[in-house]
Protein backbone atom coordinates (compact mmCIF):
# COMPACT_ATOMS: atom_id res chain seq x y z
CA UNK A 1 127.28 119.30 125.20
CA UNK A 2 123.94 120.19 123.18
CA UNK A 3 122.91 118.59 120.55
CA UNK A 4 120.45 119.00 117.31
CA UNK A 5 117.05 117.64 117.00
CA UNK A 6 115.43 118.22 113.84
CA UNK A 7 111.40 116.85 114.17
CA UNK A 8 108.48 117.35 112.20
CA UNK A 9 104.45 117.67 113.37
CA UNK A 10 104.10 116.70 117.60
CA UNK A 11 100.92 115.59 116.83
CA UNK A 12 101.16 112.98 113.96
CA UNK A 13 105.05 112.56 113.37
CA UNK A 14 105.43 109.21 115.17
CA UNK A 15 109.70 108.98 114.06
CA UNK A 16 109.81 112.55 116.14
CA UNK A 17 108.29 111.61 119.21
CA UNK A 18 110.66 108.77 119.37
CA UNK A 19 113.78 111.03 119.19
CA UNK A 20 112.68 113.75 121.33
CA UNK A 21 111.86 111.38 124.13
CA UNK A 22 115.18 109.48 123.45
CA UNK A 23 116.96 112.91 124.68
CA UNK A 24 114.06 114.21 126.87
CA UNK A 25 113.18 111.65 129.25
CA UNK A 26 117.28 111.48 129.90
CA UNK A 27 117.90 114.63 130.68
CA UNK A 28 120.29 115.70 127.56
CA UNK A 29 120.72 119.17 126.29
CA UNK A 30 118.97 119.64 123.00
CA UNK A 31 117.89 122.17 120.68
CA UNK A 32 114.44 121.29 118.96
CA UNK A 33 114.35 122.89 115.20
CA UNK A 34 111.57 121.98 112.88
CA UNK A 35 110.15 120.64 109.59
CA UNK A 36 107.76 121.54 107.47
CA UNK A 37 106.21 118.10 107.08
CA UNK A 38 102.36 119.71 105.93
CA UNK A 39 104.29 122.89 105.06
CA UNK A 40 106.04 121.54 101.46
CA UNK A 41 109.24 122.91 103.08
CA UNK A 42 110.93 119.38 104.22
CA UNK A 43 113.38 119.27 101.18
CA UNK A 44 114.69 122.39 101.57
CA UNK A 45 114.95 122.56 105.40
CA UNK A 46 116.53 119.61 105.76
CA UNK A 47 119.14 120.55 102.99
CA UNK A 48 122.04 121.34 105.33
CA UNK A 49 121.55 117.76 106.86
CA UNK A 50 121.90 115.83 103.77
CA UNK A 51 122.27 113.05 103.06
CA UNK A 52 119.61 112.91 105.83
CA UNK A 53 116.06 113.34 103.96
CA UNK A 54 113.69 112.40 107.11
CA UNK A 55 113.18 112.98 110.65
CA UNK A 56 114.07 112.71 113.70
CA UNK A 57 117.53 113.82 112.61
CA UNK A 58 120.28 114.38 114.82
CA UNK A 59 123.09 116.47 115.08
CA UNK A 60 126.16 115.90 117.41
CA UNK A 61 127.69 118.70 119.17
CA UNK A 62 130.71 118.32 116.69
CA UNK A 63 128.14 118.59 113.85
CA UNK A 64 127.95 114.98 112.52
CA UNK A 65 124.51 114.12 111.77
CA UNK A 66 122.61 111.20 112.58
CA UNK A 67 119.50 109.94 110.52
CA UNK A 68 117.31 106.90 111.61
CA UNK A 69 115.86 106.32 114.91
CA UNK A 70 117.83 102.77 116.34
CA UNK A 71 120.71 105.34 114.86
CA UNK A 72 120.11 107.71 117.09
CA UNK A 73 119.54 105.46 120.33
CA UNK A 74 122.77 103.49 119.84
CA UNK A 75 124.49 106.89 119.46
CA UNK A 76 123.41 108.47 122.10
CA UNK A 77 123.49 105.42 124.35
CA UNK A 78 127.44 105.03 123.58
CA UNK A 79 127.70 108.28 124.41
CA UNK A 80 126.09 108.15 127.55
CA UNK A 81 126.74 105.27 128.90
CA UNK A 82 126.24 106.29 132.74
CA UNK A 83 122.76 106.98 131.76
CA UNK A 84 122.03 103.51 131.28
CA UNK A 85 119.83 104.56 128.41
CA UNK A 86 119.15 100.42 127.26
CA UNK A 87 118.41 98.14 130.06
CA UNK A 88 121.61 97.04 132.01
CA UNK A 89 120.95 92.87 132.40
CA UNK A 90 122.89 91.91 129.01
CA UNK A 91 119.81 89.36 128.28
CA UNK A 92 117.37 92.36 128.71
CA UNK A 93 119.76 94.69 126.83
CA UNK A 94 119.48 92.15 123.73
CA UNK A 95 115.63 91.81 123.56
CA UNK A 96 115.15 95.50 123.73
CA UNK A 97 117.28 95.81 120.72
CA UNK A 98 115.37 92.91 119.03
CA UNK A 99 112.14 93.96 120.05
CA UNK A 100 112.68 97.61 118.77
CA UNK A 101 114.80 96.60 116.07
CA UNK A 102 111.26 94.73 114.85
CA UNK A 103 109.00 97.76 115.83
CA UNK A 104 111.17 99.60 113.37
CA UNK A 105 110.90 96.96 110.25
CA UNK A 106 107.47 96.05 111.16
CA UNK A 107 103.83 96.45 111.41
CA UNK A 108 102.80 97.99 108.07
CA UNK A 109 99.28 97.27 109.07
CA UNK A 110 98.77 99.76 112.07
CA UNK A 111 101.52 102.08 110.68
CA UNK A 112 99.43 102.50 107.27
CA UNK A 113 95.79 101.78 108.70
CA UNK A 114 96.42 103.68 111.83
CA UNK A 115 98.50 107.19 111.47
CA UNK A 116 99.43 108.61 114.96
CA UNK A 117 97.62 111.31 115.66
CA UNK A 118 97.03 112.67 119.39
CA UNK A 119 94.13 115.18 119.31
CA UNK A 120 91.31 112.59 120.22
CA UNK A 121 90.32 108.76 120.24
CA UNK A 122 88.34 107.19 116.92
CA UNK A 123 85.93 104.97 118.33
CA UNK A 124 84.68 102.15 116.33
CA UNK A 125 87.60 102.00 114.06
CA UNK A 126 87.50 98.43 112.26
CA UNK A 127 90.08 95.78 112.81
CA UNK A 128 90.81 93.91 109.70
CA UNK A 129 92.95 90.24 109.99
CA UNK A 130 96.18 92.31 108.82
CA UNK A 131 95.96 94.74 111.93
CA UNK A 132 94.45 92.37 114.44
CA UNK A 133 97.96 90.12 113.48
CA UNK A 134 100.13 93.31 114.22
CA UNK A 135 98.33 93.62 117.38
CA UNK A 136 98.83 90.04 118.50
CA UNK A 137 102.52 90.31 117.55
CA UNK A 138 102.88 93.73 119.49
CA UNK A 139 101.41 91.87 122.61
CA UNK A 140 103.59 88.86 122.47
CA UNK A 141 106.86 91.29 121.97
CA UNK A 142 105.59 93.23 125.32
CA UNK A 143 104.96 90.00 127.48
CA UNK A 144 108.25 88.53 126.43
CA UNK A 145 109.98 91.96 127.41
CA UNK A 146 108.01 91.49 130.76
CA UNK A 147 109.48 88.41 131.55
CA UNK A 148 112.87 90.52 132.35
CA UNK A 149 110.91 93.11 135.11
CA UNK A 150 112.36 93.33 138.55
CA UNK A 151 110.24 96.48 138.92
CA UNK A 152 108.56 99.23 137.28
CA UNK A 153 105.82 99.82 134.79
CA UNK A 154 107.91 99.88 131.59
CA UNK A 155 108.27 97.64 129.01
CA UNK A 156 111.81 95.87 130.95
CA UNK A 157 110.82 97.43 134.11
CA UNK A 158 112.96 100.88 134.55
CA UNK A 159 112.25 103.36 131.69
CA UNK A 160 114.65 102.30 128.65
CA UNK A 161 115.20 103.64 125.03
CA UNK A 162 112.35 100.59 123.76
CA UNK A 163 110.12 102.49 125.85
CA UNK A 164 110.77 105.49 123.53
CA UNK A 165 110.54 103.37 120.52
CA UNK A 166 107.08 101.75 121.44
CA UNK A 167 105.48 104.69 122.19
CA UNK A 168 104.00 105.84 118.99
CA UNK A 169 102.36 102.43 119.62
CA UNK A 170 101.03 102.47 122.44
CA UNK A 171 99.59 106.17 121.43
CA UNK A 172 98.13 104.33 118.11
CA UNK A 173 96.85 101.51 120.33
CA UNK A 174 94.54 104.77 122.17
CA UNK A 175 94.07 106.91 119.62
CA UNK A 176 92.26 104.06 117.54
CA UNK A 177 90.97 102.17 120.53
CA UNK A 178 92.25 99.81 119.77
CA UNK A 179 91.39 96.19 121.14
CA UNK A 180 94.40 94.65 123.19
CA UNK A 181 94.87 92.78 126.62
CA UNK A 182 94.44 94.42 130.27
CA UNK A 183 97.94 94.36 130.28
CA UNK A 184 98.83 96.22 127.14
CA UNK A 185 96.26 98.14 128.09
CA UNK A 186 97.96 99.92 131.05
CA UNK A 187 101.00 100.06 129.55
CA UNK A 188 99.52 101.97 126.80
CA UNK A 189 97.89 103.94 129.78
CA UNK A 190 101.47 104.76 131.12
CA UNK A 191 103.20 105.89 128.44
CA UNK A 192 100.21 108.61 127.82
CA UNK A 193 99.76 109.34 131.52
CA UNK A 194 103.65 109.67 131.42
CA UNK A 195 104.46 113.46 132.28
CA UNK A 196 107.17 113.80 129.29
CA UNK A 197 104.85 112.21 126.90
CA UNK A 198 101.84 115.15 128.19
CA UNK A 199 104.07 117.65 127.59
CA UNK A 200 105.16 116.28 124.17
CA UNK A 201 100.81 116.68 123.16
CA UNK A 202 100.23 119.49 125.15
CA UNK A 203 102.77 121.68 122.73
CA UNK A 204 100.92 119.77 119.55
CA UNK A 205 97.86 120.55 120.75
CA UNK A 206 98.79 124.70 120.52
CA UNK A 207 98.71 123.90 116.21
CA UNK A 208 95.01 123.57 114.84
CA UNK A 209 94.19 121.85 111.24
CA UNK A 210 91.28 122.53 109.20
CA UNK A 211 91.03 120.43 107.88
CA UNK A 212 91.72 117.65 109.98
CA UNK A 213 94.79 115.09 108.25
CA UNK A 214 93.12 112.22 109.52
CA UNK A 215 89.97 112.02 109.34
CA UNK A 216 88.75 108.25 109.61
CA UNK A 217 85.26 108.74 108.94
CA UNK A 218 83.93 107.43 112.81
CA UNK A 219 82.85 109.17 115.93
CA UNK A 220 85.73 110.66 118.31
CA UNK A 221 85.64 111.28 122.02
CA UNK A 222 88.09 113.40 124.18
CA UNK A 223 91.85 112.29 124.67
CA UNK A 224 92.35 110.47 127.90
């Protein structure tokens, strides 16, 4: 059973790192096929997928295609449900859906002020009130999904399909240096230190811009 993962740039499309690590960091069979995002070619290579016009895109094994991220997850997961792919207490399971279910509706201010990018950290970016409010909401969602740990680092303990969704956050949160607890903190730290999540940058990191998309006018120092 292999599926079809259409994605765009590793290093700034945030929607793509959330789909590849959905069938990554689970161990399903996927072919990776990509989009010109920077290229002017989205349109017309997404074509055959339509009336799917972003990505992540997927495409089951019996060729139905499925666009939007939560899409994907609650595919997948129903497909796989030995996998355990959304945590397995039914209170946990429901707060993970909220919680990512709000990531995805959410948070214009670091989404717009803050594109993912993973080539370095911008140090002294500014924090307006509009950002500083999505950070303080992105804090309280991650200690309420703490308060369902019985162990591990992730956001509800064992490695779930919200830690997929939160990651482009938590990689915004470093890449911008951004201010946040001790807590958020290191989970930020272990989603980047996370060996699936290395991999995912090291194969951006092969692509070079010049010039660079995202260029926030402040002094950058090396990726963690």
């Amino acid at each position: 059973m292999t599926y079809d993962l259409y994605i765009g740039d590793r290093t700034f499309s945030s929607w793509s790192l959330r789909g590849w690590l959905m069938l990554e960091k689970f161990g399903l069979e996927f072919n990776t096929h990509f989009i010109g995002l920077y290229a002017g070619t989205m349109a017309a290579d997404m074509a055959h997928l339509a009336p799917a016009k972003l990505v992540p895109t997927l495409q089951l094994p019996d060729g139905t295609v499925v666009g939007e991220s939560l899409a994907m997850a609650e595919t997948l997961a129903e497909r796989h449900a030995d996998l355990d792919m959304w945590p397995t207490d039914p209170a946990a399971r429901a707060t993970a859906r909220w919680v990512c279910a709000e990531m995805a509706s959410s948070f214009g201010a670091i989404r717009g002020q803050c594109p993912m990018q993973l080539q370095h950290v911008n140090k002294g970016f500014s924090v307006d009130a509009a950002l500083q409010a999505d950070l303080d909401r992105i804090e309280t969602l991650w200690a309420h999904a703490a308060t369902f740990k019985t162990d591990g680092p992730w956001l509800f303990g064992r490695y779930s399909l919200a830690d997929c969704m939160f990651a482009p956050v938590a990689a915004r949160i470093i890449g911008y240096d951004l201010p946040v607890s001790a807590a958020a903190r290191a989970y930020c730290d272990t989603v980047i230190s996370d060996p699936t999540f290395k991999a995912w940058r090291a194969e951006g990191l092969k692509t070079t811009y010049d010039p660079f998309p995202y260029d926030m006018g402040v002094p950058t120092v090396p990726w963690p």
